[in-house]
C-alpha atoms as a PDB file:
ATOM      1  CA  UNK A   1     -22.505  18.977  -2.045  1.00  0.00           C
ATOM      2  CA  UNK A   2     -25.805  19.912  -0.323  1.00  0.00           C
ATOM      3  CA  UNK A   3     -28.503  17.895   0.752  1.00  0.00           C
ATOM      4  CA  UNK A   4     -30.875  17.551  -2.129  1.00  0.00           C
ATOM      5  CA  UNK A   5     -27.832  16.761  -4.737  1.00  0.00           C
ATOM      6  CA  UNK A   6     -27.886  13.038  -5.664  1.00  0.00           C
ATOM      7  CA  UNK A   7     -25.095  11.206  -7.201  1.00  0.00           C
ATOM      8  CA  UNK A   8     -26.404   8.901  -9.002  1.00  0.00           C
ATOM      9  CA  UNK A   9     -23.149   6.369  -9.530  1.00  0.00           C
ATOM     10  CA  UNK A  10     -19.387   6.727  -8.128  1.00  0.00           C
ATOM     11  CA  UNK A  11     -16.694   7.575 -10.342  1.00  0.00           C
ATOM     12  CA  UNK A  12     -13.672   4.668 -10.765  1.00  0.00           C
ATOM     13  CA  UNK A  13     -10.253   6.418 -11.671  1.00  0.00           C
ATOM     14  CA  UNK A  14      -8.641   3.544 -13.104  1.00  0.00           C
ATOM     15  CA  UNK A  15      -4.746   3.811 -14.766  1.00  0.00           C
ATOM     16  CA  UNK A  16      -5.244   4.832 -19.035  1.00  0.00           C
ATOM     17  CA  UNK A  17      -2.941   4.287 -21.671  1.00  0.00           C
ATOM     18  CA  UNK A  18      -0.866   7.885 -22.125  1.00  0.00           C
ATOM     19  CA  UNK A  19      -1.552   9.433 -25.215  1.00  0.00           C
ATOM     20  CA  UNK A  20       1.237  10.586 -27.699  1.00  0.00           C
ATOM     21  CA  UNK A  21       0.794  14.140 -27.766  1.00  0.00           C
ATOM     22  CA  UNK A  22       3.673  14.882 -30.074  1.00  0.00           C
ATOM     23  CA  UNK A  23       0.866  13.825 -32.587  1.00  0.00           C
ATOM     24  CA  UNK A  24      -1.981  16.311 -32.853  1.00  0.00           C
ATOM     25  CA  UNK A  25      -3.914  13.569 -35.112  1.00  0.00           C
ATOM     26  CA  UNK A  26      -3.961  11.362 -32.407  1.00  0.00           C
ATOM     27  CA  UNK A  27      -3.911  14.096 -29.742  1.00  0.00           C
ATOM     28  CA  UNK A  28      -7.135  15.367 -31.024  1.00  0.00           C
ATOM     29  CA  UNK A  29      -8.670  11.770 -31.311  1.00  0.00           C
ATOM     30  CA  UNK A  30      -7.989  11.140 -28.045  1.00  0.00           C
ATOM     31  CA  UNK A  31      -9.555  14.389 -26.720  1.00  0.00           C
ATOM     32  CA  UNK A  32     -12.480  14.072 -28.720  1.00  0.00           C
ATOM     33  CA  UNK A  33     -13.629  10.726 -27.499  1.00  0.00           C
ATOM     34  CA  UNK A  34     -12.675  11.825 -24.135  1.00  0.00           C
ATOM     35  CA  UNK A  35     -14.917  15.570 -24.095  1.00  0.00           C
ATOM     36  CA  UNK A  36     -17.644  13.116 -25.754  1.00  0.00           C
ATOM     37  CA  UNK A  37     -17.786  10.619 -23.200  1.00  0.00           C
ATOM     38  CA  UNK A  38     -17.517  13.046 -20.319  1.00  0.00           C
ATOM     39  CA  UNK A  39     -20.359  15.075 -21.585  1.00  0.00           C
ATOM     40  CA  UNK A  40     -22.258  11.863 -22.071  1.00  0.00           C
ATOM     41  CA  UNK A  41     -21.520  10.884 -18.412  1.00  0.00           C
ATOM     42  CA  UNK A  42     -22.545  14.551 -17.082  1.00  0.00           C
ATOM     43  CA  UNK A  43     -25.935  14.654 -19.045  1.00  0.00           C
ATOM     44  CA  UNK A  44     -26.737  11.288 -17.327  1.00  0.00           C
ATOM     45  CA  UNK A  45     -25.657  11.783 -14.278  1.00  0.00           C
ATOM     46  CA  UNK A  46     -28.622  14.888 -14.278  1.00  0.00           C
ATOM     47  CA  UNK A  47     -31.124  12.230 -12.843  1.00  0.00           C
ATOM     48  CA  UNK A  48     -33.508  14.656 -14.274  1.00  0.00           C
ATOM     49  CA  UNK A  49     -35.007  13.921 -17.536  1.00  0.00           C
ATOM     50  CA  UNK A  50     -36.384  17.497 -17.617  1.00  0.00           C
ATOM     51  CA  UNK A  51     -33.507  18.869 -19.871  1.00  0.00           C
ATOM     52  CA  UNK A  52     -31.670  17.859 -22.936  1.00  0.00           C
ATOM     53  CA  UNK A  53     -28.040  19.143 -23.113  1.00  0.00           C
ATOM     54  CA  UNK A  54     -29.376  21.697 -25.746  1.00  0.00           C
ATOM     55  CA  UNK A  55     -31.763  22.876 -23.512  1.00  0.00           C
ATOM     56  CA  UNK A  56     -29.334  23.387 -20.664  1.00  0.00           C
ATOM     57  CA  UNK A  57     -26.636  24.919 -22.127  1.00  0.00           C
ATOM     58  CA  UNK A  58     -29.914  27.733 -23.597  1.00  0.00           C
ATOM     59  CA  UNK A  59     -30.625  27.919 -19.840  1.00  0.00           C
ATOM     60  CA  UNK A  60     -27.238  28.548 -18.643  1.00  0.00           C
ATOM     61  CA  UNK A  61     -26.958  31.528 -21.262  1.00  0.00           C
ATOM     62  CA  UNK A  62     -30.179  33.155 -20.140  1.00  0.00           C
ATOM     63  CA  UNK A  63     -28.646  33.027 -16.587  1.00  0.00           C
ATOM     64  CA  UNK A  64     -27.506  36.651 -16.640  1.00  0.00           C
ATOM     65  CA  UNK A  65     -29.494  38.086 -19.257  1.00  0.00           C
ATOM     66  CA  UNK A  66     -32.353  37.978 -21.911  1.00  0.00           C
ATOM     67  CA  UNK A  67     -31.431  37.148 -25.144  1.00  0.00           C
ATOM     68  CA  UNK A  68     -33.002  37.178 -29.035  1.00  0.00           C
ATOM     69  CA  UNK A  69     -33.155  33.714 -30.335  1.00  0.00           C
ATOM     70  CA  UNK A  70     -30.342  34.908 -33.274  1.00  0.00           C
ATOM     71  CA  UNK A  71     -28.157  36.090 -30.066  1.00  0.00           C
ATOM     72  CA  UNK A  72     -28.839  32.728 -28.820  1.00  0.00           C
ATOM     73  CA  UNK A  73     -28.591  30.728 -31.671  1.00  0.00           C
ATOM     74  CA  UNK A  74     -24.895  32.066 -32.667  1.00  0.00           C
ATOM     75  CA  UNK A  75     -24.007  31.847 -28.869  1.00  0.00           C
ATOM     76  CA  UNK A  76     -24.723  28.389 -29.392  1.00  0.00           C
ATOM     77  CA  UNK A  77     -23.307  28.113 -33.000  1.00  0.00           C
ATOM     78  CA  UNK A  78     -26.401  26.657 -34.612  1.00  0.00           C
ATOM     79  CA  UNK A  79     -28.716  28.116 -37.231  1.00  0.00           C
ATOM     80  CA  UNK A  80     -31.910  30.279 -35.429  1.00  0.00           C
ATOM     81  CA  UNK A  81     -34.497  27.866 -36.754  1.00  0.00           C
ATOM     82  CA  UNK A  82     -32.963  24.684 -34.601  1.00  0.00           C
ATOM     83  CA  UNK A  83     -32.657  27.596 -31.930  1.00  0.00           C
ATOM     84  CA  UNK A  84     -36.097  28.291 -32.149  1.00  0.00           C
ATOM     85  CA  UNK A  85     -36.928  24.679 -31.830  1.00  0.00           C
ATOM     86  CA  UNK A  86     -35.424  24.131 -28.384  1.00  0.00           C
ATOM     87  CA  UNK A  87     -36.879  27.478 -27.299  1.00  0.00           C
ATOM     88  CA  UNK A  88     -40.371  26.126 -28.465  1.00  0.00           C
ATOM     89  CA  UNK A  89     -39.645  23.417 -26.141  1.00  0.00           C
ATOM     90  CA  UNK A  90     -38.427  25.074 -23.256  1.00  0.00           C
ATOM     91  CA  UNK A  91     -41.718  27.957 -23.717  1.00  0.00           C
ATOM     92  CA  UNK A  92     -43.917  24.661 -23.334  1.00  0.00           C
ATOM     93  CA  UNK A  93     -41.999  23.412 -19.767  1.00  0.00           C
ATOM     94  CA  UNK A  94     -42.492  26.849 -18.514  1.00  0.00           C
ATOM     95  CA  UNK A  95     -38.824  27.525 -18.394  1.00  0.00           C
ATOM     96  CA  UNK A  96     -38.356  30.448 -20.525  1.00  0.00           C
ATOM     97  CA  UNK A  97     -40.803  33.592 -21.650  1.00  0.00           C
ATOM     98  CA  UNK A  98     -40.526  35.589 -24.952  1.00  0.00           C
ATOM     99  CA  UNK A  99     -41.871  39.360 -24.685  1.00  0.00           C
ATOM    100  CA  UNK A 100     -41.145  41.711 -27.125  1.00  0.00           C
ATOM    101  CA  UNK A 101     -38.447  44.356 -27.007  1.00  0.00           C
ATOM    102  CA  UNK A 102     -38.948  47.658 -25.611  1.00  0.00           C
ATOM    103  CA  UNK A 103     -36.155  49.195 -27.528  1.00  0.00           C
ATOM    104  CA  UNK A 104     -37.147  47.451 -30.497  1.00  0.00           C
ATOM    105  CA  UNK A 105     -40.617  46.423 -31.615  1.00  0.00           C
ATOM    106  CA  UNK A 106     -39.087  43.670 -34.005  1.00  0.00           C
ATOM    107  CA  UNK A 107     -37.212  41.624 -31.849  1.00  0.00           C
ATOM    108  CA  UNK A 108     -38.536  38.854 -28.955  1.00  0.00           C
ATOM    109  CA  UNK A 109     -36.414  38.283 -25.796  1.00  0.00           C
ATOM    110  CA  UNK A 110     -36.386  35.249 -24.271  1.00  0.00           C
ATOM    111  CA  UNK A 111     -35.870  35.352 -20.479  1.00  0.00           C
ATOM    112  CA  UNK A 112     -35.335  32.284 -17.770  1.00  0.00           C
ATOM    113  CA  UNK A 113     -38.639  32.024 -15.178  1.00  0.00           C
ATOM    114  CA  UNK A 114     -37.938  31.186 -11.885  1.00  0.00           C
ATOM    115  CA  UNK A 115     -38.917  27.507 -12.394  1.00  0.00           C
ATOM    116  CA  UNK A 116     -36.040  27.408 -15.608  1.00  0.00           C
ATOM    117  CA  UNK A 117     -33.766  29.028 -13.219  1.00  0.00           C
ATOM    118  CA  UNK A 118     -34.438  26.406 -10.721  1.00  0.00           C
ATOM    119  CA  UNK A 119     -33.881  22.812 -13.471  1.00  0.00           C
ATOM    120  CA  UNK A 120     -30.707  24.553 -14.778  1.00  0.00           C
ATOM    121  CA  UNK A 121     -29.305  25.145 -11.151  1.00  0.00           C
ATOM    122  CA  UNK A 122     -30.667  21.414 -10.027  1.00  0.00           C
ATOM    123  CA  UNK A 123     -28.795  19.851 -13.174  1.00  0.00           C
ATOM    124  CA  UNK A 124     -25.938  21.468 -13.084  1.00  0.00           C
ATOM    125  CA  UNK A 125     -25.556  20.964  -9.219  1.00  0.00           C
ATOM    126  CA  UNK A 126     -25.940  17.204 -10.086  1.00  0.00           C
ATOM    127  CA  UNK A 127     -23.184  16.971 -12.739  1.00  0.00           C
ATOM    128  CA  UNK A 128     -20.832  19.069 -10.759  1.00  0.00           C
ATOM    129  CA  UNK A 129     -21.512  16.718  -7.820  1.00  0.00           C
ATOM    130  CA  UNK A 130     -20.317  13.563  -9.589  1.00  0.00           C
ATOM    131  CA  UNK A 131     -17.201  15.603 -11.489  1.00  0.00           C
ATOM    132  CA  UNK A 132     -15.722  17.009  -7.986  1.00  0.00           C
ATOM    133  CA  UNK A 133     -16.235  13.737  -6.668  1.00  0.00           C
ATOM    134  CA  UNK A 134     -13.746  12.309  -9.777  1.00  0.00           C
ATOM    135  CA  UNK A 135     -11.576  15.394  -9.380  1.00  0.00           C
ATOM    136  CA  UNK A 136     -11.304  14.311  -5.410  1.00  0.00           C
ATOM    137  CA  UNK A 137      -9.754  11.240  -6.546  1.00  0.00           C
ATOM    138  CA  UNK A 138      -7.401  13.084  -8.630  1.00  0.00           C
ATOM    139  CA  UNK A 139      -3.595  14.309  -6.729  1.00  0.00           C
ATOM    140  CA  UNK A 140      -3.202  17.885  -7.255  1.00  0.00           C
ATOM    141  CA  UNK A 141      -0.632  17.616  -9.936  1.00  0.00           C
ATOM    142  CA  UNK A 142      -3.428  15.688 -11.912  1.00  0.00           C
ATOM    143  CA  UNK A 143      -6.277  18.684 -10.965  1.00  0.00           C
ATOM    144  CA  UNK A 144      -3.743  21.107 -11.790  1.00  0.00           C
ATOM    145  CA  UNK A 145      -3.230  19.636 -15.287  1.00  0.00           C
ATOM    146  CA  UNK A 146      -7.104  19.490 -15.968  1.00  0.00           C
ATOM    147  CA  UNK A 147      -7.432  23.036 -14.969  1.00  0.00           C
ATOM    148  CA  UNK A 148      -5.067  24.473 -17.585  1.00  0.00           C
ATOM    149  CA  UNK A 149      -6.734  21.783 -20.331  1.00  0.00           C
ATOM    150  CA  UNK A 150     -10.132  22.855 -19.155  1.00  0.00           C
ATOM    151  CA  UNK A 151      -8.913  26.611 -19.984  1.00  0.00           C
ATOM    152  CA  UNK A 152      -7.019  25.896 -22.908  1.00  0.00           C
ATOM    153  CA  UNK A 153     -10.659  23.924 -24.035  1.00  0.00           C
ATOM    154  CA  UNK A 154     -12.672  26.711 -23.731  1.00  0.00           C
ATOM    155  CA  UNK A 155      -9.986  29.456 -25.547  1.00  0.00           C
ATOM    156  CA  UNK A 156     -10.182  26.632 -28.200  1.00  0.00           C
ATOM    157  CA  UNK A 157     -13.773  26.347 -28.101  1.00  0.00           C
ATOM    158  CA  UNK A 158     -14.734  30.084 -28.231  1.00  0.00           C
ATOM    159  CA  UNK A 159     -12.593  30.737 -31.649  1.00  0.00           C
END
């Protein structure tokens, strides 16, 4: 954790009721209201109220590269007009630019400015911050567990 990263409130590992994964009804319940609340708990522990989670997650895929807002929009599995929303919104913060395509007159790239760069990097610094600080709680065998569901999440996640 570096200097400028604030946690905002300390994580309590307290003892849970095992789920009955023999069950994938109630396996799935249980992971759903789990992923929900832990996403809710990382997009507030961003003490930043400069992003919404949409507008994060459209940062963190401009990271690399520029993108079209359909690219976008099906990276994010949602339809291009709610796409082109949150890129309306993150063209007003300064965060993103459109120019058009140099291979292709019809199509408008959007591309991270420095200053989008820099709120994506200082929010997700934040919410890593406060999940390694759960994790630290957490024995090995417990880390190790939530490594291979955190892999098996996002194999689940990408179909």
């Amino acid at each position: 954790m570096n200097a400028t990263t604030k946690v905002l409130n300390p994580v309590r590992i307290t003892p849970t009721r095992v789920c009955n994964a023999t069950n994938t009804g109630d396996l799935a319940a249980e992971l759903r209201v789990a992923v929900m609340k832990t996403s809710r708990r990382l997009r507030l522990e961003s003490s930043s109220d400069t992003l919404t989670a949409a507008q994060y997650s459209v940062l963190a895929g401009l990271r690399n590269k520029q993108h079209t807002i359909g690219e976008l929009a099906a990276g994010e599995q949602i339809t291009a007009p709610s796409m082109t929303r949150i890129v309306k919104s993150l063209l007003e913060a300064e965060f993103v630019t459109r120019t058009i395509s140099e291979a292709d007159a019809r199509q408008v790239l959007i591309a991270l400015t420095p200053e989008g760069l820099e709120a994506y990097q200082q929010a997700r610094s934040q919410r890593t911050a406060w999940l390694a600080l759960g994790l630290e709680k957490l024995d090995a065998k417990d880390r190790a567990t939530l490594a291979r569901a955190a892999a098996l999440l996002q194999e689940m996640s990408a179909k």
